[in-house]
PDB file of N, CA and C in Angstrom:
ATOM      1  N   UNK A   1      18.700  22.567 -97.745  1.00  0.00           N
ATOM      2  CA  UNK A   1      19.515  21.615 -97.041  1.00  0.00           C
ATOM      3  C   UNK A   1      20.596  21.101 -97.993  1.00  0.00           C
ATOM      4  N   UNK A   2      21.379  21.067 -97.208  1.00  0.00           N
ATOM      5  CA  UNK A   2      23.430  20.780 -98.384  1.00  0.00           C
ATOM      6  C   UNK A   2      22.991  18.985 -98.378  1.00  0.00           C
ATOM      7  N   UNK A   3      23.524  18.595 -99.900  1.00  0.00           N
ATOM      8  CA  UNK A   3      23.061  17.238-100.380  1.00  0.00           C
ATOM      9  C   UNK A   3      23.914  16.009 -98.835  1.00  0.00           C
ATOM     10  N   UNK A   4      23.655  15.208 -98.624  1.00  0.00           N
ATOM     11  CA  UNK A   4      23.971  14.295 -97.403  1.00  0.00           C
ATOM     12  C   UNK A   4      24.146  13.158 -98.109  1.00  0.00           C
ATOM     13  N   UNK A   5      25.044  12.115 -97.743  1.00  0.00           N
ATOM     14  CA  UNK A   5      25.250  10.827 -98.198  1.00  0.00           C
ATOM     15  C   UNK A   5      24.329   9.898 -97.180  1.00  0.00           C
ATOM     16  N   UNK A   6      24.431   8.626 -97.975  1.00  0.00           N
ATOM     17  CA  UNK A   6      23.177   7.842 -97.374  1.00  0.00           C
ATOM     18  C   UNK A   6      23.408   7.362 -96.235  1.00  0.00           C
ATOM     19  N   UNK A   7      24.799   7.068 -95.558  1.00  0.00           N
ATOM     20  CA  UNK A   7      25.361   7.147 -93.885  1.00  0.00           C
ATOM     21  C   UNK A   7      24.973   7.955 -93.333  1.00  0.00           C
ATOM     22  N   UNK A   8      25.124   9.528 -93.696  1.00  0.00           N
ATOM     23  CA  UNK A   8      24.568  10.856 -92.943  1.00  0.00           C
ATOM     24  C   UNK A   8      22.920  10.492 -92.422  1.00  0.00           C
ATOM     25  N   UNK A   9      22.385   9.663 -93.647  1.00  0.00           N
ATOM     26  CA  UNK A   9      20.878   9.797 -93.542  1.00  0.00           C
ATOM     27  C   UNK A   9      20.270   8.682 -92.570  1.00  0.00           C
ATOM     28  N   UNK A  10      21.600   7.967 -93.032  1.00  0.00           N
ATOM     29  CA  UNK A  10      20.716   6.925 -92.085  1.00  0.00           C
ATOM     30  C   UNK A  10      21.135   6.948 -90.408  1.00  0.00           C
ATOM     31  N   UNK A  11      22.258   7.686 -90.065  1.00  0.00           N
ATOM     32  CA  UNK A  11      22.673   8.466 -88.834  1.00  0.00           C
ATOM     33  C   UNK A  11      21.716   8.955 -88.320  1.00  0.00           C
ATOM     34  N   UNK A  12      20.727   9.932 -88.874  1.00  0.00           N
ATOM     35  CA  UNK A  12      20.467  11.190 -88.443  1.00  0.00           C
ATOM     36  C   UNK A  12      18.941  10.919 -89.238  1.00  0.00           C
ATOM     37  N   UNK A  13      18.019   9.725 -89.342  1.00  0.00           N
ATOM     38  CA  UNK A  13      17.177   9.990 -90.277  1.00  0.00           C
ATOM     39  C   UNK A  13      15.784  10.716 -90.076  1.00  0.00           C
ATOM     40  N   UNK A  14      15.535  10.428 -88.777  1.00  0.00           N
ATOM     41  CA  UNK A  14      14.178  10.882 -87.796  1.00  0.00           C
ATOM     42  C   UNK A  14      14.583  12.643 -87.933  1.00  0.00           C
ATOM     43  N   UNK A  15      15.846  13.191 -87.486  1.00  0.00           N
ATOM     44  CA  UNK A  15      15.855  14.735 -87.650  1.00  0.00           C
ATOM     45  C   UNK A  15      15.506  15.066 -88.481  1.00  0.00           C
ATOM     46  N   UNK A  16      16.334  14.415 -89.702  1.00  0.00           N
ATOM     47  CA  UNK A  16      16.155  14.973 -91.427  1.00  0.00           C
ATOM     48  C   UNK A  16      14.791  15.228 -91.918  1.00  0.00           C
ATOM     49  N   UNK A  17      14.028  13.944 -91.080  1.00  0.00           N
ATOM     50  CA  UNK A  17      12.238  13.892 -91.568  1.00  0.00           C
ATOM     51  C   UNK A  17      11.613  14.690 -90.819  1.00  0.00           C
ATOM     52  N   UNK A  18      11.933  14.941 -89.791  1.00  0.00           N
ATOM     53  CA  UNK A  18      11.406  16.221 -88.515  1.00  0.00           C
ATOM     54  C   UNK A  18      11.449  17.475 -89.159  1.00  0.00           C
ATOM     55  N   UNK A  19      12.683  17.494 -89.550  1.00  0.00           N
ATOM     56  CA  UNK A  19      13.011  19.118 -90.345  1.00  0.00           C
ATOM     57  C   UNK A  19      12.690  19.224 -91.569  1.00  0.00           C
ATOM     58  N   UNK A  20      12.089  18.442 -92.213  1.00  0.00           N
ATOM     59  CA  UNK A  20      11.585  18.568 -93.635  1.00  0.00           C
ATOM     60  C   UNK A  20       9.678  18.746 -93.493  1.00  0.00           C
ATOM     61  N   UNK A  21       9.493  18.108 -92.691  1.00  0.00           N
ATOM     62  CA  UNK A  21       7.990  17.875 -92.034  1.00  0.00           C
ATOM     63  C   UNK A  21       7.697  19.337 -91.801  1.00  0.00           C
ATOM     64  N   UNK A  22       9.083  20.155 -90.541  1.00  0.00           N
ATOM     65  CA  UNK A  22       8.623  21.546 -90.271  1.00  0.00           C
ATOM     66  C   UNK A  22       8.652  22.458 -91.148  1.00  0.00           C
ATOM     67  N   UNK A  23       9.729  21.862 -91.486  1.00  0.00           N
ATOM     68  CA  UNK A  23       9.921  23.500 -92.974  1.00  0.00           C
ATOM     69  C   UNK A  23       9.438  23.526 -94.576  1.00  0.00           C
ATOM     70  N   UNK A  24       9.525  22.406 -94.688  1.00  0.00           N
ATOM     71  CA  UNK A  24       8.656  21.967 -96.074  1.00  0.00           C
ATOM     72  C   UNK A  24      10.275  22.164 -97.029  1.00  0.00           C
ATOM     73  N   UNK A  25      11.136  22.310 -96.953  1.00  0.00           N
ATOM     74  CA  UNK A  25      12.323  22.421 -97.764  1.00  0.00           C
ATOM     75  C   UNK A  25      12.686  21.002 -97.805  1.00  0.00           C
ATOM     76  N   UNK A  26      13.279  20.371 -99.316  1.00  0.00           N
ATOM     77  CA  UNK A  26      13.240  18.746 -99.170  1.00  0.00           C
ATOM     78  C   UNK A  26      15.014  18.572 -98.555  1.00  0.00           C
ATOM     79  N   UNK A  27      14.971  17.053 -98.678  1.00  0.00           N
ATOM     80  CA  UNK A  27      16.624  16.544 -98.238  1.00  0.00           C
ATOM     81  C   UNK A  27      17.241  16.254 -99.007  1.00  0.00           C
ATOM     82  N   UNK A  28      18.053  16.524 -99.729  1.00  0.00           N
ATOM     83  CA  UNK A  28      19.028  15.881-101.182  1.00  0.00           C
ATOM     84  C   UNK A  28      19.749  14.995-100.224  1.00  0.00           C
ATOM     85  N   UNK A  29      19.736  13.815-100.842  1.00  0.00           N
ATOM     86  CA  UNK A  29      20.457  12.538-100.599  1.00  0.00           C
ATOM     87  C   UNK A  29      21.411  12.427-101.707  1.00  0.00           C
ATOM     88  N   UNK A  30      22.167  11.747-101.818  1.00  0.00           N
ATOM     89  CA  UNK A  30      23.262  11.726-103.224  1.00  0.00           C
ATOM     90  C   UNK A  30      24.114  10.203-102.555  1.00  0.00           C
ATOM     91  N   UNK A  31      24.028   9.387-103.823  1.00  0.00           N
ATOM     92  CA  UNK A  31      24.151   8.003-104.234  1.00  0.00           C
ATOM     93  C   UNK A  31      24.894   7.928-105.156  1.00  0.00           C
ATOM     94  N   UNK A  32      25.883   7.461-105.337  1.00  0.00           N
ATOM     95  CA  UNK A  32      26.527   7.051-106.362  1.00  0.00           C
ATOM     96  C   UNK A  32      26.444   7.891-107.737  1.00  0.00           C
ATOM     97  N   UNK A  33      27.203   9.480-107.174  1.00  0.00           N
ATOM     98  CA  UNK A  33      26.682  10.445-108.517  1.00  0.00           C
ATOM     99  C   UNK A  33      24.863  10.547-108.354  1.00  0.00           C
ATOM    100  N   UNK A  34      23.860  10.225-108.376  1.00  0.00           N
ATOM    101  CA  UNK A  34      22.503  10.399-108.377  1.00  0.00           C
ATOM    102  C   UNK A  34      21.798  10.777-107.129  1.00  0.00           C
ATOM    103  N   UNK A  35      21.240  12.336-107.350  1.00  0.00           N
ATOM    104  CA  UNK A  35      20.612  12.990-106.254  1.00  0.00           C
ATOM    105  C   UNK A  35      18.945  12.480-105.897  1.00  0.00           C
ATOM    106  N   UNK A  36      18.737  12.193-104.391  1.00  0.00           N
ATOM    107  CA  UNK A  36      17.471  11.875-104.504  1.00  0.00           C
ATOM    108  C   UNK A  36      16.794  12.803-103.449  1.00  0.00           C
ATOM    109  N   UNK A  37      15.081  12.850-103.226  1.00  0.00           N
ATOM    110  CA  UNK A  37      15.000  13.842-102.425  1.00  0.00           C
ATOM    111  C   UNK A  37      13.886  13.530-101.418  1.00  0.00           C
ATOM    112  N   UNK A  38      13.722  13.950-100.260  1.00  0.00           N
ATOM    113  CA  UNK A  38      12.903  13.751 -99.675  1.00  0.00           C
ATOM    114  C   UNK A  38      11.863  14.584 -99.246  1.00  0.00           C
ATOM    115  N   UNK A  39      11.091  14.531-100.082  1.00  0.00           N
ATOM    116  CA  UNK A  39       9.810  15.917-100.246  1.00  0.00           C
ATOM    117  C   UNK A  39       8.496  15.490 -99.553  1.00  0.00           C
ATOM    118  N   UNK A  40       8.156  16.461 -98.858  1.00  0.00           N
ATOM    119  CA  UNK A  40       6.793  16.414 -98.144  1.00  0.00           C
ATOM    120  C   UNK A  40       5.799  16.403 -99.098  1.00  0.00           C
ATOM    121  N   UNK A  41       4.757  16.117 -99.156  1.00  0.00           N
ATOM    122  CA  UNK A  41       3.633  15.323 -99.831  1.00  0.00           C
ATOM    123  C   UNK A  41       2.627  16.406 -99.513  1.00  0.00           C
ATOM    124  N   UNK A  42       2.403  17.067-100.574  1.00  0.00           N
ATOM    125  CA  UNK A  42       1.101  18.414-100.256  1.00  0.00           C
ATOM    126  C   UNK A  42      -0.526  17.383 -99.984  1.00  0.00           C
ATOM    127  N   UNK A  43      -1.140  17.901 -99.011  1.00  0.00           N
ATOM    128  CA  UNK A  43      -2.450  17.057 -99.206  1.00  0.00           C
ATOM    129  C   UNK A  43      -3.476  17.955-100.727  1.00  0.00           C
ATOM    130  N   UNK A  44      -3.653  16.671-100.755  1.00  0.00           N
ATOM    131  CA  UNK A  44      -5.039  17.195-102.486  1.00  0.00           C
ATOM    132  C   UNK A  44      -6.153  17.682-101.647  1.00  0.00           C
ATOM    133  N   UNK A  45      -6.926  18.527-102.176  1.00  0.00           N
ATOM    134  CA  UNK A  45      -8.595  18.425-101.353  1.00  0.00           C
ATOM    135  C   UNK A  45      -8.999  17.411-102.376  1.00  0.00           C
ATOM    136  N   UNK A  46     -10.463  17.061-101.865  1.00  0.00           N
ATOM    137  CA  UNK A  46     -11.346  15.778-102.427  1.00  0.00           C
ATOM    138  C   UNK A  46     -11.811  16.425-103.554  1.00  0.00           C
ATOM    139  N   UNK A  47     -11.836  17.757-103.544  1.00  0.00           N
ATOM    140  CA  UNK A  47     -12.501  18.474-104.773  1.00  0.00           C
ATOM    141  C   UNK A  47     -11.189  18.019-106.207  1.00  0.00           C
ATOM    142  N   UNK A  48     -10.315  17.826-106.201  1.00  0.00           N
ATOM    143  CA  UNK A  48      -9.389  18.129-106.935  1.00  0.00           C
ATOM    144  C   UNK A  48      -9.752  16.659-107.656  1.00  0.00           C
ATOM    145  N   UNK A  49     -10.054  15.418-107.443  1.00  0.00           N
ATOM    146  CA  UNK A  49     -10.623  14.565-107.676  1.00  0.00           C
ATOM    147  C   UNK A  49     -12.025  14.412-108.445  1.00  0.00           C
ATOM    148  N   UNK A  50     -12.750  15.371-108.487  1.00  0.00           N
ATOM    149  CA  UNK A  50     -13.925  15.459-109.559  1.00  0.00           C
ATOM    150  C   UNK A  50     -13.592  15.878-110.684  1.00  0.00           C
ATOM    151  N   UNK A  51     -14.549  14.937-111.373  1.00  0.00           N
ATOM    152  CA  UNK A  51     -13.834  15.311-113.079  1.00  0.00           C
ATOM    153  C   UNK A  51     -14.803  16.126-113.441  1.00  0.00           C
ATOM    154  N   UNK A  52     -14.467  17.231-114.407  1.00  0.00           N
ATOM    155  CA  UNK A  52     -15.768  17.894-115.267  1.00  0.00           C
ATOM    156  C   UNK A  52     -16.497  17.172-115.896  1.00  0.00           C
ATOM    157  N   UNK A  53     -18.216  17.338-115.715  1.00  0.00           N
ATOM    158  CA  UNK A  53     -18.853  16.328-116.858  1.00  0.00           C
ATOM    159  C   UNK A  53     -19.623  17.470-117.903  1.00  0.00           C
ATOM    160  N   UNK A  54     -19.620  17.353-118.898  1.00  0.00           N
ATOM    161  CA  UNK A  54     -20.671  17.958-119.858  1.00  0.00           C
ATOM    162  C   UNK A  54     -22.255  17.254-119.841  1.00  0.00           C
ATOM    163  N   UNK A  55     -22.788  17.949-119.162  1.00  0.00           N
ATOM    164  CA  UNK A  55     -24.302  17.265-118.932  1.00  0.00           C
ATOM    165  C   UNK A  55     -25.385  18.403-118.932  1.00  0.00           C
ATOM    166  N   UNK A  56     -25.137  19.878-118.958  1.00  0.00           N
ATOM    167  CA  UNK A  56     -25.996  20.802-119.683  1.00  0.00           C
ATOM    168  C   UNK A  56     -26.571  20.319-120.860  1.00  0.00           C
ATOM    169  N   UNK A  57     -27.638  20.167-121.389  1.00  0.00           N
ATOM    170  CA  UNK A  57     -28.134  20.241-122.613  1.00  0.00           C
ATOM    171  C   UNK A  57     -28.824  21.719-123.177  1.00  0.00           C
ATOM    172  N   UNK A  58     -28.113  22.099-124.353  1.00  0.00           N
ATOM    173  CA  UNK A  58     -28.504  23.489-124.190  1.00  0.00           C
ATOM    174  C   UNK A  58     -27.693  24.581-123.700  1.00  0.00           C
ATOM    175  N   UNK A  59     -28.287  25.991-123.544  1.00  0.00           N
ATOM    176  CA  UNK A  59     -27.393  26.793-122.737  1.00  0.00           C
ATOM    177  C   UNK A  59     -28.062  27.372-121.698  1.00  0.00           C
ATOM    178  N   UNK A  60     -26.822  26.915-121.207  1.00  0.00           N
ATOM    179  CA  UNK A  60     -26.523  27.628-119.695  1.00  0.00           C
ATOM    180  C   UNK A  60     -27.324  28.428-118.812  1.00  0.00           C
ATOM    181  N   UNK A  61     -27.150  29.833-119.927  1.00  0.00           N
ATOM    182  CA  UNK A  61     -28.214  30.787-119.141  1.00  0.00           C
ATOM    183  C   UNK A  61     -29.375  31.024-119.327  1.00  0.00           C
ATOM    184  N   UNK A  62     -30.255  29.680-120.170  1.00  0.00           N
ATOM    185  CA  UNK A  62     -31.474  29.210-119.839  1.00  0.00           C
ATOM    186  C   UNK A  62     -32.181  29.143-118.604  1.00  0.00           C
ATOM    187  N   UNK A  63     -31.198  28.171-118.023  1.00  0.00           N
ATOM    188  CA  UNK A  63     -31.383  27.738-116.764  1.00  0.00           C
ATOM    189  C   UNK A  63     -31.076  28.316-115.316  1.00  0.00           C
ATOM    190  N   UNK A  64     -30.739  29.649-115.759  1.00  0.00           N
ATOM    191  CA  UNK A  64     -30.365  30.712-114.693  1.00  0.00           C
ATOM    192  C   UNK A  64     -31.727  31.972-115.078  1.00  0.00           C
ATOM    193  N   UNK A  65     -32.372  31.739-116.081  1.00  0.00           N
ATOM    194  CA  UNK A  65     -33.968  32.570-116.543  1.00  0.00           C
ATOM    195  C   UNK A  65     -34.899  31.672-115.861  1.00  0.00           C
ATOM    196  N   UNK A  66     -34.614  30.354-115.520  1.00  0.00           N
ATOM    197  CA  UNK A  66     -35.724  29.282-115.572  1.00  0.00           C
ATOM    198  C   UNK A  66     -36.699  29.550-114.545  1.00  0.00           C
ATOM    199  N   UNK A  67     -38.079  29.278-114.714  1.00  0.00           N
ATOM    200  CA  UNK A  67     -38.842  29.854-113.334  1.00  0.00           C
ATOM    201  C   UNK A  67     -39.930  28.317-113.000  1.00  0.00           C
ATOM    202  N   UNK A  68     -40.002  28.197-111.899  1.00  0.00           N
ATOM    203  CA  UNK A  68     -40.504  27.131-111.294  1.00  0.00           C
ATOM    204  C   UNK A  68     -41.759  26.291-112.149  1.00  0.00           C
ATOM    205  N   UNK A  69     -42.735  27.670-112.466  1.00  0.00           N
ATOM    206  CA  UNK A  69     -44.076  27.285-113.533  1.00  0.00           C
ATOM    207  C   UNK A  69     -43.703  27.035-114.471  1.00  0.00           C
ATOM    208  N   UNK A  70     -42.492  26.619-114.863  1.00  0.00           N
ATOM    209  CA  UNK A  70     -41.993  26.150-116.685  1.00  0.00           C
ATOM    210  C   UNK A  70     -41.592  24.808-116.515  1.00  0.00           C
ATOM    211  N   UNK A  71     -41.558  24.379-115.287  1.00  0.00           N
ATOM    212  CA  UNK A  71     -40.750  23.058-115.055  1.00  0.00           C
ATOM    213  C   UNK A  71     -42.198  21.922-115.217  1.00  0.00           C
ATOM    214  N   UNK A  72     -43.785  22.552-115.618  1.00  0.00           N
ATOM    215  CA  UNK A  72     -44.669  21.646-115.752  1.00  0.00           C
ATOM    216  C   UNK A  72     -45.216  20.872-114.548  1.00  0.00           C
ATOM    217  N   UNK A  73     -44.667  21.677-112.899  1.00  0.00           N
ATOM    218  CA  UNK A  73     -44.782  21.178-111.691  1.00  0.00           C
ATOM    219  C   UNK A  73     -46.445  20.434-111.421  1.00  0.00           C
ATOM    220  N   UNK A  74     -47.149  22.047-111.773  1.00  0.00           N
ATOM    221  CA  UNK A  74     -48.593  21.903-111.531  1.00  0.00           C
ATOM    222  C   UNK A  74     -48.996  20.091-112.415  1.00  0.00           C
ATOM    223  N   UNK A  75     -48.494  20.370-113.573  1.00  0.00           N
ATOM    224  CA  UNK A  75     -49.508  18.876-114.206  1.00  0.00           C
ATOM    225  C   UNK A  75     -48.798  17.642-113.458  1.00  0.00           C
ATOM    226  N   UNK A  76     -47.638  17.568-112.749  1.00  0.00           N
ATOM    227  CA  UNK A  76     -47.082  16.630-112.011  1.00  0.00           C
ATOM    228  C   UNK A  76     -47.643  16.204-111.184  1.00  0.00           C
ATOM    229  N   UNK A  77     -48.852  16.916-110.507  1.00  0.00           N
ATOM    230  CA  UNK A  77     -49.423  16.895-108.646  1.00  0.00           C
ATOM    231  C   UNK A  77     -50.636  15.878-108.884  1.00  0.00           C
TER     232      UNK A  77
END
């Protein structure tokens, strides 16, 4: 989209956001020499929000050998 002055935008502002919404291409606005833009907002998944924790003790592929009778179940009961 060709850069628009802030009259154009505010003329025409519901299209500009319609057509940026459909196409995902942003709006260059331009201010006084300074370009600004109006970009659609990707959604995050919730996964992207978990942090890595280090909480293995040991390694790894211990615990991919591990078999149920090592976990001391029986003296638990």
């Amino acid at each position: 989209m060709d850069p628009m002055s802030l009259t154009a935008l505010r003329n025409k502002l519901f299209k500009v956001v319609d057509h940026v919404i459909k196409t995902g291409i942003p709006a260059v606005i331009e201010r006084n020499s300074h370009r600004l833009k109006i970009v659609l907002e990707e959604k995050k998944s919730k996964l992207d929000n978990l942090k890595p924790h280090d909480c293995i003790v040991g390694d790894p592929e211990d615990l991919v050998k591990l078999k149920v009778a090592e976990w001391g179940e029986e003296n638990n009961l």
